[in-house]
PDB file of N, CA and C in Angstrom:
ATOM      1  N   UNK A   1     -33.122 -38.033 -21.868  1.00  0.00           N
ATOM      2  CA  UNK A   1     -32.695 -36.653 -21.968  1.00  0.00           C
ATOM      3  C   UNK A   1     -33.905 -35.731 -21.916  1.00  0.00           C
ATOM      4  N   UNK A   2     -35.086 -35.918 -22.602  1.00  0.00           N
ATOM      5  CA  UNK A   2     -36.129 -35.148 -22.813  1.00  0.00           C
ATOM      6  C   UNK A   2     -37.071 -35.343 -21.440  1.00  0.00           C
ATOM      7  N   UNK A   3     -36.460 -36.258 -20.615  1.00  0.00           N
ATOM      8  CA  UNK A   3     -37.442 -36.536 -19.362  1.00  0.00           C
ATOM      9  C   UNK A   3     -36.731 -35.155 -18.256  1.00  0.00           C
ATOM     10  N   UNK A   4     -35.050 -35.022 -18.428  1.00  0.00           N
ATOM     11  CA  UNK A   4     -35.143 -34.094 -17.418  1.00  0.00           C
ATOM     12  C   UNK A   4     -34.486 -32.525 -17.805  1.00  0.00           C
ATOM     13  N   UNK A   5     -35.017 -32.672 -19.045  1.00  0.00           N
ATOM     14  CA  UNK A   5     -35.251 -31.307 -19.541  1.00  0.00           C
ATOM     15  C   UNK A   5     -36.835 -30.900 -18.932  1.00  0.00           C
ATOM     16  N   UNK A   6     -37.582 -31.444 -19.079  1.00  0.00           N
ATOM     17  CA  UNK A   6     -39.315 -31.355 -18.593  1.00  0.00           C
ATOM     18  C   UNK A   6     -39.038 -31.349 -16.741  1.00  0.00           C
ATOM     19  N   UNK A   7     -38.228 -32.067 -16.202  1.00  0.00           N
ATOM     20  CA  UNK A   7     -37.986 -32.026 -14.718  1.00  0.00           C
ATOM     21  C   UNK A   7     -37.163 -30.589 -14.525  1.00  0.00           C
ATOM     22  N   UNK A   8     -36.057 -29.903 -15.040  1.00  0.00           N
ATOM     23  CA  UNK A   8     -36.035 -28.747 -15.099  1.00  0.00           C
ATOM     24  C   UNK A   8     -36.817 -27.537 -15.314  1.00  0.00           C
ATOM     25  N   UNK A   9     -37.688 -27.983 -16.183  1.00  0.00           N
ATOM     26  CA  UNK A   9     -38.441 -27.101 -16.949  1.00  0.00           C
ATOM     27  C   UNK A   9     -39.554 -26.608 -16.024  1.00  0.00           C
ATOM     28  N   UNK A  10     -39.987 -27.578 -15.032  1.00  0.00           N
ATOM     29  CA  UNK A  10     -40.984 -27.498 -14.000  1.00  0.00           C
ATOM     30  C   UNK A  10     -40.176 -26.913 -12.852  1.00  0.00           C
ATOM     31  N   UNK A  11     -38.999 -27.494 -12.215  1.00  0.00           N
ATOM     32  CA  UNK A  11     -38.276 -26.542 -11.694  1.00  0.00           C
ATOM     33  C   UNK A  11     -38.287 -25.191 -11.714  1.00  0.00           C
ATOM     34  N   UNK A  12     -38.121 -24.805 -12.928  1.00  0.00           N
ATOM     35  CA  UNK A  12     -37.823 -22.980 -13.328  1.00  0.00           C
ATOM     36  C   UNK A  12     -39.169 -22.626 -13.365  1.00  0.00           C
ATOM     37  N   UNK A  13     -40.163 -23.222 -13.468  1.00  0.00           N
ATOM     38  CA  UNK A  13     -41.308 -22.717 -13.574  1.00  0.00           C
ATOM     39  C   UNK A  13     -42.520 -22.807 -11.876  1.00  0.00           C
ATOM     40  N   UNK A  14     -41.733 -23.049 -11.426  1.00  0.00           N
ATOM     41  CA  UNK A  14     -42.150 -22.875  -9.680  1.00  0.00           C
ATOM     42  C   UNK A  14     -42.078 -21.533  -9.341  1.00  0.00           C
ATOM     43  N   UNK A  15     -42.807 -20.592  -8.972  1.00  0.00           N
ATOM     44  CA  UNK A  15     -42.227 -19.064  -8.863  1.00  0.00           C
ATOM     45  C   UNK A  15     -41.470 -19.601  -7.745  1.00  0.00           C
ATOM     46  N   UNK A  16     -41.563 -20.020  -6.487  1.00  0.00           N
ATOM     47  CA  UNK A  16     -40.804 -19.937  -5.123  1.00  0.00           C
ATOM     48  C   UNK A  16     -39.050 -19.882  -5.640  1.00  0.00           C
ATOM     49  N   UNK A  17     -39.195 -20.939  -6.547  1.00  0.00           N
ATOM     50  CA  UNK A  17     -37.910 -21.275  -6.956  1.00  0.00           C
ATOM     51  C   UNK A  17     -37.296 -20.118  -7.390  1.00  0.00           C
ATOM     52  N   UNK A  18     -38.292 -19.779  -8.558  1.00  0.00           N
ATOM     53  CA  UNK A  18     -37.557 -18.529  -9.567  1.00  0.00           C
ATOM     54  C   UNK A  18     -37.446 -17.299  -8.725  1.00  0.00           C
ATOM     55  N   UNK A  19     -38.084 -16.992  -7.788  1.00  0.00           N
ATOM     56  CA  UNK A  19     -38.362 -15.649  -6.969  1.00  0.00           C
ATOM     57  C   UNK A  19     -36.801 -16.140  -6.007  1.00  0.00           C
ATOM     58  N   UNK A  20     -36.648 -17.093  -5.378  1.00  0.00           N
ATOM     59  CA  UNK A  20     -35.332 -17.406  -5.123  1.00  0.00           C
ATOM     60  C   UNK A  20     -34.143 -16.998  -5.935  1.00  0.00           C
ATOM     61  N   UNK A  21     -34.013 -17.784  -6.916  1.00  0.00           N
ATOM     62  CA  UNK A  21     -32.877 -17.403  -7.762  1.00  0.00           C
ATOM     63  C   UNK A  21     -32.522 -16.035  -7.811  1.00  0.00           C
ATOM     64  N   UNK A  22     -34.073 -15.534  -8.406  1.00  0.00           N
ATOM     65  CA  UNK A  22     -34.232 -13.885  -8.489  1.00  0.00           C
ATOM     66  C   UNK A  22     -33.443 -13.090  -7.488  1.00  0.00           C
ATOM     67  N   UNK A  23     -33.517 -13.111  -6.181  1.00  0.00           N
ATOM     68  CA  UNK A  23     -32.919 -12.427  -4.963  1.00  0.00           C
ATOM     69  C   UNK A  23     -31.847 -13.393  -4.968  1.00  0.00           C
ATOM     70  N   UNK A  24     -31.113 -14.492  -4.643  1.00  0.00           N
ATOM     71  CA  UNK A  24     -30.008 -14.549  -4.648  1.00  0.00           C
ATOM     72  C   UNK A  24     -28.883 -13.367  -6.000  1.00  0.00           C
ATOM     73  N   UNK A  25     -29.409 -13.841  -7.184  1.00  0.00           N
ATOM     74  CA  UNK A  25     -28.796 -12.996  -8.276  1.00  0.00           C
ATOM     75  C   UNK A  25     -28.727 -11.612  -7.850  1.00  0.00           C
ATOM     76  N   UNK A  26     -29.799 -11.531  -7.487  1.00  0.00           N
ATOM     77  CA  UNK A  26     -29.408  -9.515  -6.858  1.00  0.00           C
ATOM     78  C   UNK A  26     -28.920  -9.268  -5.751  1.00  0.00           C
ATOM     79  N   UNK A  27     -28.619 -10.324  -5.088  1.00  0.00           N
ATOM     80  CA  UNK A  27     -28.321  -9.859  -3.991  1.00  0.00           C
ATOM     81  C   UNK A  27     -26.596  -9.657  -4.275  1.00  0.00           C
ATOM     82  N   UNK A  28     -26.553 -10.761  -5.380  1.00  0.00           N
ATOM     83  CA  UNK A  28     -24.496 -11.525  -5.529  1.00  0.00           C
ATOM     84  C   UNK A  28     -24.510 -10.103  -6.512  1.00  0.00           C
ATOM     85  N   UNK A  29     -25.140  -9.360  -7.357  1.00  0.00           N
ATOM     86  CA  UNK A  29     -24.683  -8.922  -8.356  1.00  0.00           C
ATOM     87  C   UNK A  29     -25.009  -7.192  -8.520  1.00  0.00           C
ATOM     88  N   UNK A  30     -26.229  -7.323  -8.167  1.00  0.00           N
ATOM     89  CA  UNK A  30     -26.765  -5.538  -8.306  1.00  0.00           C
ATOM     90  C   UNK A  30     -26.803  -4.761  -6.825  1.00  0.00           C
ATOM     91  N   UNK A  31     -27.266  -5.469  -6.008  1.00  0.00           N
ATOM     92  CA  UNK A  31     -27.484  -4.673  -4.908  1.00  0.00           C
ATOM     93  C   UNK A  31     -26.319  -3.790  -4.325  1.00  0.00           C
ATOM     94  N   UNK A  32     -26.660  -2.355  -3.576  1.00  0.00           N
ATOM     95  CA  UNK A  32     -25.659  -1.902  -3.080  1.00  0.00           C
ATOM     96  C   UNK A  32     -24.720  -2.404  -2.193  1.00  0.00           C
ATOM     97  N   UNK A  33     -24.960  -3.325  -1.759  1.00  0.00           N
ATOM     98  CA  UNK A  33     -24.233  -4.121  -0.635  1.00  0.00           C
ATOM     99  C   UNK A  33     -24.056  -5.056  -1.160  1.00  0.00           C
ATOM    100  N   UNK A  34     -23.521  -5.599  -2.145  1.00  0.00           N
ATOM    101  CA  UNK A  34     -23.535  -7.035  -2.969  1.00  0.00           C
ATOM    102  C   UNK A  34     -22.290  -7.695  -2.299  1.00  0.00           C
ATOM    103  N   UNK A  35     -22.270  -9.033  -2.884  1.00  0.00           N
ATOM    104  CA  UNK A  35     -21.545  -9.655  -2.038  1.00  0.00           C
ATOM    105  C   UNK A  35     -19.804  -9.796  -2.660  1.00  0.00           C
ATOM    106  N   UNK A  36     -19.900  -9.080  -3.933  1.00  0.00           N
ATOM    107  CA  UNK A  36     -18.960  -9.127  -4.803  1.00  0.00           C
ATOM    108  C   UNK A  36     -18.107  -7.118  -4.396  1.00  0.00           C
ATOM    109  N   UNK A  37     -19.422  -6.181  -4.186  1.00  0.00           N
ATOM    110  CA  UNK A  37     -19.000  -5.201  -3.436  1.00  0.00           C
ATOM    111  C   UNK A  37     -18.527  -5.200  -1.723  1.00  0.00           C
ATOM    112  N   UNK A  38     -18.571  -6.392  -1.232  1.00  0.00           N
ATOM    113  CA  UNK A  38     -18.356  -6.293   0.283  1.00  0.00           C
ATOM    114  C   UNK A  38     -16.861  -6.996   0.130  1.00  0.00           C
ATOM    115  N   UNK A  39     -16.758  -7.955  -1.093  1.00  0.00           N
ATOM    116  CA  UNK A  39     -15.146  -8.304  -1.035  1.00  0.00           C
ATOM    117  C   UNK A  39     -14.039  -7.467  -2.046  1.00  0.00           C
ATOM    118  N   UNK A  40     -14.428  -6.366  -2.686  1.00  0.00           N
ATOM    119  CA  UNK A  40     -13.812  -5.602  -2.934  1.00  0.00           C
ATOM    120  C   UNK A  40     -13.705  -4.626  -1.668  1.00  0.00           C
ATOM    121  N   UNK A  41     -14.227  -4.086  -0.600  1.00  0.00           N
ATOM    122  CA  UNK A  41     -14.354  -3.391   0.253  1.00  0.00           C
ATOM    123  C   UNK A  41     -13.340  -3.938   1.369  1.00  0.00           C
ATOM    124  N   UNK A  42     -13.069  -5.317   1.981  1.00  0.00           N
ATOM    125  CA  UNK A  42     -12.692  -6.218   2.668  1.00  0.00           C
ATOM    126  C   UNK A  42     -10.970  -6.132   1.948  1.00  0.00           C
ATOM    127  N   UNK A  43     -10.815  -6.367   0.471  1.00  0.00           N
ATOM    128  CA  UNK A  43      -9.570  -6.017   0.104  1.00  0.00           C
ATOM    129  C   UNK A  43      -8.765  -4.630   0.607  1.00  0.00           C
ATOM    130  N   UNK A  44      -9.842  -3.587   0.308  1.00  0.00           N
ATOM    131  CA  UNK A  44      -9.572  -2.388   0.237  1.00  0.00           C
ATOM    132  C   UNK A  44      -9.126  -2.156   1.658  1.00  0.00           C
ATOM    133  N   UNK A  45      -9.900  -2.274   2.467  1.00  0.00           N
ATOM    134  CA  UNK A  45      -9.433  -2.874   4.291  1.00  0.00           C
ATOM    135  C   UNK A  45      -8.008  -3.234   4.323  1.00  0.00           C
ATOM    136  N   UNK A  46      -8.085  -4.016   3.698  1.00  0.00           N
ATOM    137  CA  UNK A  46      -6.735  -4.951   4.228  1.00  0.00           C
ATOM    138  C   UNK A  46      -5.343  -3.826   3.383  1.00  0.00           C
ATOM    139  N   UNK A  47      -5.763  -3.435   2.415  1.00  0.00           N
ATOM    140  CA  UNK A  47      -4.275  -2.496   1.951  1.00  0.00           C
ATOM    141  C   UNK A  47      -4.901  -1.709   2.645  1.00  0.00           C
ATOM    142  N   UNK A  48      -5.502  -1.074   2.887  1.00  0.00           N
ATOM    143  CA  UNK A  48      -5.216   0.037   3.888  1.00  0.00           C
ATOM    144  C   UNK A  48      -4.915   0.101   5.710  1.00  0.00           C
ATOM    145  N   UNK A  49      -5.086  -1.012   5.815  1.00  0.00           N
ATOM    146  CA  UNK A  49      -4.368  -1.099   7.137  1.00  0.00           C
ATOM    147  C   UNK A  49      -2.948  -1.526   7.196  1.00  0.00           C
ATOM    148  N   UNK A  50      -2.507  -2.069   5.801  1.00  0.00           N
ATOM    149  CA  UNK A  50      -1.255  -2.300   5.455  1.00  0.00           C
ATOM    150  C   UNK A  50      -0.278  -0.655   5.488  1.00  0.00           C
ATOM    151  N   UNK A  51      -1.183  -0.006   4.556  1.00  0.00           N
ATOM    152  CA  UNK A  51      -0.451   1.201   4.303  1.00  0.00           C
ATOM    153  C   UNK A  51      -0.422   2.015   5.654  1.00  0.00           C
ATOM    154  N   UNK A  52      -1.284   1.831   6.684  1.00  0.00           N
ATOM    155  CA  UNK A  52      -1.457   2.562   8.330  1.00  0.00           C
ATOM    156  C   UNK A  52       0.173   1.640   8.636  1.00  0.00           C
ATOM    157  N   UNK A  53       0.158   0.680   8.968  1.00  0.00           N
ATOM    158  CA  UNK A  53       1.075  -0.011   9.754  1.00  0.00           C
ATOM    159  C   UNK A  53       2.652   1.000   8.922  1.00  0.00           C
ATOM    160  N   UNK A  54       2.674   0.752   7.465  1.00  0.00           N
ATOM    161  CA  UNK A  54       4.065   1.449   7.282  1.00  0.00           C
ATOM    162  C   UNK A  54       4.007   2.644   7.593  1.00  0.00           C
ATOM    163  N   UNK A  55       2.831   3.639   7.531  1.00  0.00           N
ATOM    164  CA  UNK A  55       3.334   4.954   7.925  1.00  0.00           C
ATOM    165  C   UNK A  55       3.222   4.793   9.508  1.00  0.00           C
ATOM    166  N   UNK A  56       2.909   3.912  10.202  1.00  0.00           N
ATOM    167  CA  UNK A  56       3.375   4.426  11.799  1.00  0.00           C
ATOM    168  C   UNK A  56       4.434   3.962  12.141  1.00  0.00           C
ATOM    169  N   UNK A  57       5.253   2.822  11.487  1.00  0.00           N
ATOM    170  CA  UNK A  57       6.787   2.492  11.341  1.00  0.00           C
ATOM    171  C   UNK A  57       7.552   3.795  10.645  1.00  0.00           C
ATOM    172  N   UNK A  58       7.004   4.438   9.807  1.00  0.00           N
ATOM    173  CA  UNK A  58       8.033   5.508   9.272  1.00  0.00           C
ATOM    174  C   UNK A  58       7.775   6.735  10.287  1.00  0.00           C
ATOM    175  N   UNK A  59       6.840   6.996  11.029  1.00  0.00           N
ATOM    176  CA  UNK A  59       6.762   7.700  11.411  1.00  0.00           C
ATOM    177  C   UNK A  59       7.643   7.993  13.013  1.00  0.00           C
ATOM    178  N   UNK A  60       7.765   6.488  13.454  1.00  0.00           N
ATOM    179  CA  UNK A  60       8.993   6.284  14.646  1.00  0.00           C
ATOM    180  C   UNK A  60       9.844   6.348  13.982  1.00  0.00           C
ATOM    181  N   UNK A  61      10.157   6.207  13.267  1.00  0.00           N
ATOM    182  CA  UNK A  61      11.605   6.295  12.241  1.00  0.00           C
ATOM    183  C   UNK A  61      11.745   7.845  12.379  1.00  0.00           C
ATOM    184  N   UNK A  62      11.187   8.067  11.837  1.00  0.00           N
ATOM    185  CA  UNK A  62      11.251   9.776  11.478  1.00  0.00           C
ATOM    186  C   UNK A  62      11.768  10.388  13.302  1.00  0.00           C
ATOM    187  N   UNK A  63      10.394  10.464  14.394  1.00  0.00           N
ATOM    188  CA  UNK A  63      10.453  10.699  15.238  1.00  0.00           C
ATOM    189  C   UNK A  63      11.886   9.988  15.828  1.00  0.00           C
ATOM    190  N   UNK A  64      12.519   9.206  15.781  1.00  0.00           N
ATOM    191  CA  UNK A  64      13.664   8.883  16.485  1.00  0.00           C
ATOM    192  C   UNK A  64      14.886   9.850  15.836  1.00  0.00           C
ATOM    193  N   UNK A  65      14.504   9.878  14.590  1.00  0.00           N
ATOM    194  CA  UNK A  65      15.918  11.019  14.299  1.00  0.00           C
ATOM    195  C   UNK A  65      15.776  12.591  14.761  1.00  0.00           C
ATOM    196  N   UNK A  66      14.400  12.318  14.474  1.00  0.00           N
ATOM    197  CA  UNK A  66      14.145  14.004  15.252  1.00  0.00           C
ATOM    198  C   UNK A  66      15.152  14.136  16.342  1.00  0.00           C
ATOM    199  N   UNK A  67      14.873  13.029  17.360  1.00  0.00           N
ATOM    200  CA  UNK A  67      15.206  13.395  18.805  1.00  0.00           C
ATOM    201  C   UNK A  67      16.648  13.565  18.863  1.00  0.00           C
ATOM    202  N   UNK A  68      16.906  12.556  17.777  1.00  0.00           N
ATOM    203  CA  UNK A  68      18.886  12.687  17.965  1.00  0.00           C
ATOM    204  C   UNK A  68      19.486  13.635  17.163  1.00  0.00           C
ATOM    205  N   UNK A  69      18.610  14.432  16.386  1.00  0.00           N
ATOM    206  CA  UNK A  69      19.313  15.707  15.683  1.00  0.00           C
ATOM    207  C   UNK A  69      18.847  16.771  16.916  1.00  0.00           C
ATOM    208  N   UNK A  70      18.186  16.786  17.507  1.00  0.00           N
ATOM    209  CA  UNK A  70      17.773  17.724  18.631  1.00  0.00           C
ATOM    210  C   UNK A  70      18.748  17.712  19.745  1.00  0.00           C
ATOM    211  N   UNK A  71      19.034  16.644  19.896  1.00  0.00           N
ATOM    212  CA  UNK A  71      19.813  15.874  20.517  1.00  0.00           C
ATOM    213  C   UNK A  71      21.495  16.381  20.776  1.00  0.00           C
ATOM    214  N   UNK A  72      22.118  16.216  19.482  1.00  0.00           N
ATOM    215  CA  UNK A  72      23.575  15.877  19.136  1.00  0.00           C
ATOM    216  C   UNK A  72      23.309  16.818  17.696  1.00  0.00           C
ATOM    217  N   UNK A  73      24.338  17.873  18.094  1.00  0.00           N
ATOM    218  CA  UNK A  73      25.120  18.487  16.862  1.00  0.00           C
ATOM    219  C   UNK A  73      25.575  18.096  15.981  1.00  0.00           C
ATOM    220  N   UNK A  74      26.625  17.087  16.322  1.00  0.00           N
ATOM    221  CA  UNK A  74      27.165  16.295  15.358  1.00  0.00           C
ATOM    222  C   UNK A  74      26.676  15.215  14.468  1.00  0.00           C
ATOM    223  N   UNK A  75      25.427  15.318  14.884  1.00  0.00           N
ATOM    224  CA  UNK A  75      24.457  14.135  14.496  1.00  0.00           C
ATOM    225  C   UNK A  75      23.393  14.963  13.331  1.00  0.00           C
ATOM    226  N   UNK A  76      23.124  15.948  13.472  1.00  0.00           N
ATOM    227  CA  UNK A  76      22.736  17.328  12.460  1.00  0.00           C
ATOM    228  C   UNK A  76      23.211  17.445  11.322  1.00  0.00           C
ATOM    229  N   UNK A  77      24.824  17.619  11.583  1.00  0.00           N
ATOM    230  CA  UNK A  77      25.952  17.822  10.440  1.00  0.00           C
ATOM    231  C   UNK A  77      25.712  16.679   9.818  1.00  0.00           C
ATOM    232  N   UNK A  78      26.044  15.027  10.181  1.00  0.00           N
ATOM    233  CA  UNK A  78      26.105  13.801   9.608  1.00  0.00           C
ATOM    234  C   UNK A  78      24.671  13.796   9.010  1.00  0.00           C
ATOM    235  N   UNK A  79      23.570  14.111   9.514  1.00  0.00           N
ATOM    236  CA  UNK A  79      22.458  14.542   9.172  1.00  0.00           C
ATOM    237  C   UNK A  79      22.479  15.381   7.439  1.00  0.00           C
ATOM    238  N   UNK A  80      22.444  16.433   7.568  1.00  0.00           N
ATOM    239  CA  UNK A  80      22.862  17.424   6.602  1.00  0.00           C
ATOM    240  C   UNK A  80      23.278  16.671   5.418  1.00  0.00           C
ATOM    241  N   UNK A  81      24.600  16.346   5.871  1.00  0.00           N
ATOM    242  CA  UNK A  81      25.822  15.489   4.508  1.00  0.00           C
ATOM    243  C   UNK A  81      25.056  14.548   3.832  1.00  0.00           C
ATOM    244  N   UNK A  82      24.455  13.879   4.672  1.00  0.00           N
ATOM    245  CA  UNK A  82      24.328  12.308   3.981  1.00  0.00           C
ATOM    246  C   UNK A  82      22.932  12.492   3.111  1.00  0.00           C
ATOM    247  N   UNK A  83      21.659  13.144   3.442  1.00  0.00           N
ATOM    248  CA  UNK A  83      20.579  13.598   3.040  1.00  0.00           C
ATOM    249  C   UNK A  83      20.445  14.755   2.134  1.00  0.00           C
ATOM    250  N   UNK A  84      21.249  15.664   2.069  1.00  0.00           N
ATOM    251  CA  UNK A  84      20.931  16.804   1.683  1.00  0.00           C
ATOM    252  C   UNK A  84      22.306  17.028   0.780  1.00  0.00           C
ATOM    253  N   UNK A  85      23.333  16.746   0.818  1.00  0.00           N
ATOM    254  CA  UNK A  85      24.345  16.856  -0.073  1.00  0.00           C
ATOM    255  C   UNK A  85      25.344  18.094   0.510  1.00  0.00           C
ATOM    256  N   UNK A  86      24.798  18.311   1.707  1.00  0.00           N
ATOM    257  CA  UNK A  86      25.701  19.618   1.809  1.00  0.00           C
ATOM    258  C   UNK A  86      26.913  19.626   1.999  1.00  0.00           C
ATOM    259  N   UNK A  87      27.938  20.986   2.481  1.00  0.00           N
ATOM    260  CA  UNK A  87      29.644  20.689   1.976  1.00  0.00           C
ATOM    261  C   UNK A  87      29.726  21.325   2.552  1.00  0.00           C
ATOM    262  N   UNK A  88      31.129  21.487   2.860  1.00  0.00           N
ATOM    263  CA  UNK A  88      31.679  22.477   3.563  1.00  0.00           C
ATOM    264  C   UNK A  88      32.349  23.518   2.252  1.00  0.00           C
ATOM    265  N   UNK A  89      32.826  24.491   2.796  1.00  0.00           N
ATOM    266  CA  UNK A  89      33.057  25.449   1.744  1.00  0.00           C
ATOM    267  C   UNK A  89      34.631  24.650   0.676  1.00  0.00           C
ATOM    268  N   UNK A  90      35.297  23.918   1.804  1.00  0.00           N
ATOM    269  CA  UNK A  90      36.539  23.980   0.386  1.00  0.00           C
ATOM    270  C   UNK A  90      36.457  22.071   0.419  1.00  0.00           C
ATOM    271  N   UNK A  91      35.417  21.375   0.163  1.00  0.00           N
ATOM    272  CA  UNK A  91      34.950  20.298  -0.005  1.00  0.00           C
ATOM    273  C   UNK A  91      34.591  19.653  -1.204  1.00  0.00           C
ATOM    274  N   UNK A  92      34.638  18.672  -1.728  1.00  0.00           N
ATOM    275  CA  UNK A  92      33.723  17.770  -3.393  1.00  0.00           C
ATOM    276  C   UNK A  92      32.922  17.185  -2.657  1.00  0.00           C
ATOM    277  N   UNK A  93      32.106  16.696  -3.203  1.00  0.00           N
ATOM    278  CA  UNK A  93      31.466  15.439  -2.940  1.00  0.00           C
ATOM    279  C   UNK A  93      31.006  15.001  -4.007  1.00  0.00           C
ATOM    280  N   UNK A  94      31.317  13.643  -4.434  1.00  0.00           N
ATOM    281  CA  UNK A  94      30.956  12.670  -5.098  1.00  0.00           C
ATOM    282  C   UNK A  94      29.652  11.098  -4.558  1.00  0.00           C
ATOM    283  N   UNK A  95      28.363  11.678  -5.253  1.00  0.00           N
ATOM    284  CA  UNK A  95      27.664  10.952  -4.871  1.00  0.00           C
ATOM    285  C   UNK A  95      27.377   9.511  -6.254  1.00  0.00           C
ATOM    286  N   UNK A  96      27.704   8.460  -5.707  1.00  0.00           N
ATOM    287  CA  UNK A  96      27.542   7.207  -6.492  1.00  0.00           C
ATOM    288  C   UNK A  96      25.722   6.736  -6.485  1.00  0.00           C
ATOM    289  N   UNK A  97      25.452   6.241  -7.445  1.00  0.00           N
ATOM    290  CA  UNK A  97      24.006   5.651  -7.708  1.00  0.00           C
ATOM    291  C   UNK A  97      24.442   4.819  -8.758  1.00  0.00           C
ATOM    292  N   UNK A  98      23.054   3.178  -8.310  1.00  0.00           N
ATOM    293  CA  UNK A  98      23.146   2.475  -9.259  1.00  0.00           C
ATOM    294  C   UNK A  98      22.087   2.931  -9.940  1.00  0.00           C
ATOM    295  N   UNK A  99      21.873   1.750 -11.256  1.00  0.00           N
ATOM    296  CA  UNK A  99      21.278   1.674 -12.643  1.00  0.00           C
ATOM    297  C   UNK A  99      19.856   2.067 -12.232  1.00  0.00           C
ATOM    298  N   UNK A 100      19.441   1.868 -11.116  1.00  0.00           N
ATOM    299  CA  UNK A 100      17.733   2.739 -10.619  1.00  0.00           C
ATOM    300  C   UNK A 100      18.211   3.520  -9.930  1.00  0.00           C
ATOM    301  N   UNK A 101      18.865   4.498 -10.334  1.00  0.00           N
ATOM    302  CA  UNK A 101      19.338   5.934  -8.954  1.00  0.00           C
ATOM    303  C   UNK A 101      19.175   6.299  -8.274  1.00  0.00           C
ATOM    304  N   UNK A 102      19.389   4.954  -7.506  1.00  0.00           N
ATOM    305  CA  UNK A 102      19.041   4.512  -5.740  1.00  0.00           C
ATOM    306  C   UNK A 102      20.581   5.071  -5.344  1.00  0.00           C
ATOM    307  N   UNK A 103      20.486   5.725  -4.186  1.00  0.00           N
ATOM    308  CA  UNK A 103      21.994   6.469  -3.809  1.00  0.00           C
ATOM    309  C   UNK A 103      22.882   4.834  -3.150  1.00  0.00           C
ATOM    310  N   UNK A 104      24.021   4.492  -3.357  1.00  0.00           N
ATOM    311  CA  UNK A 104      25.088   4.074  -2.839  1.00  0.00           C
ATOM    312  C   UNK A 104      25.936   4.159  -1.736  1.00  0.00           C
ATOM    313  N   UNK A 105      26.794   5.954  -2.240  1.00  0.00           N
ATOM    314  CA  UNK A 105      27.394   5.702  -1.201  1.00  0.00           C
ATOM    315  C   UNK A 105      27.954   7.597  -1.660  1.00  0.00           C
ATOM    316  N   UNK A 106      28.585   8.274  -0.748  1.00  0.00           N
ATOM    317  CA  UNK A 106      28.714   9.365  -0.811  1.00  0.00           C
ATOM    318  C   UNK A 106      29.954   9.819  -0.432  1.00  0.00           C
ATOM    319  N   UNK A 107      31.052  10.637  -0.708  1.00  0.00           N
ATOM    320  CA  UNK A 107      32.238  10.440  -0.790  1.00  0.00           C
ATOM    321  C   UNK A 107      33.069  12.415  -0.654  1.00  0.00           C
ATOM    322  N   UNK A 108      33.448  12.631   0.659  1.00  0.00           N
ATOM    323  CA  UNK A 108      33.743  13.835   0.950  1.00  0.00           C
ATOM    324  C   UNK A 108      35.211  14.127   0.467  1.00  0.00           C
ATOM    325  N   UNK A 109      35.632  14.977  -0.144  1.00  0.00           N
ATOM    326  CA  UNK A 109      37.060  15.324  -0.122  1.00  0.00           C
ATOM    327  C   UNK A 109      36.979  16.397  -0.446  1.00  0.00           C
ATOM    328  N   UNK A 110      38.573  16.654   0.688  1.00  0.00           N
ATOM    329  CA  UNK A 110      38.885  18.464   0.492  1.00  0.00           C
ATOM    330  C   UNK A 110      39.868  18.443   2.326  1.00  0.00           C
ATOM    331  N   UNK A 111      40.110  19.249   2.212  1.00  0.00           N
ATOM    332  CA  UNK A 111      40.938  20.101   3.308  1.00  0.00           C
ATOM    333  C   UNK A 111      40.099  20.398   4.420  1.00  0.00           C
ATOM    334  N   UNK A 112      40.709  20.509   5.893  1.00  0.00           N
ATOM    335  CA  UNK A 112      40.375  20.966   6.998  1.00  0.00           C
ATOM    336  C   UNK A 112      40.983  22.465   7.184  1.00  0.00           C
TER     337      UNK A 112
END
């Protein structure tokens, strides 16, 4: 045991060695570019190209209704109702939500 405690001991006491260690440790831990800051950065990458991809899916989303409310009148009105709650003047509407008051389903009555 005491033989390679003394074989360590000469180890750590090599500067090449220790001047090694030295710059690896700063390089993994303090430096501005560390290697522990380049994989937090690499995460950060990756949700954010996540979050690009859904907003250019919502954003054809969006753009496709544009075109068909531009489009179709009747597609405006159905538009209107279902989003916005609107009524006609001698109309109810009853809007259902579950237990997270996520909307269901929406429910017109009244006279023509």
């Amino acid at each position: 045991m005491l033989e390679h405690l003394k074989k360590l001991s000469k180890i750590f006491r090599n500067r090449y060695f220790s001047v090694t260690l030295f710059f690896i440790g700063w390089i993994t831990f303090f430096d501005q570019t560390s290697i522990l800051y380049d994989i937090h950065l690499t995460q950060k990458e990756k949700q954010l190209k996540a979050q690009k991809n859904y907003y250019e899916k919502q954003t054809q989303v969006v753009t496709e209704q544009l075109k068909e409310l531009q489009t179709n009148p009747a597609n405006l009105e159905k538009f209107a109702r279902e989003k916005y709650f609107m009524k006609k003047a001698n109309e109810d509407v009853y809007v259902f939500v579950d237990k997270n008051n996520r909307l269901l389903d929406t429910v017109n009555t009244g006279t023509k």
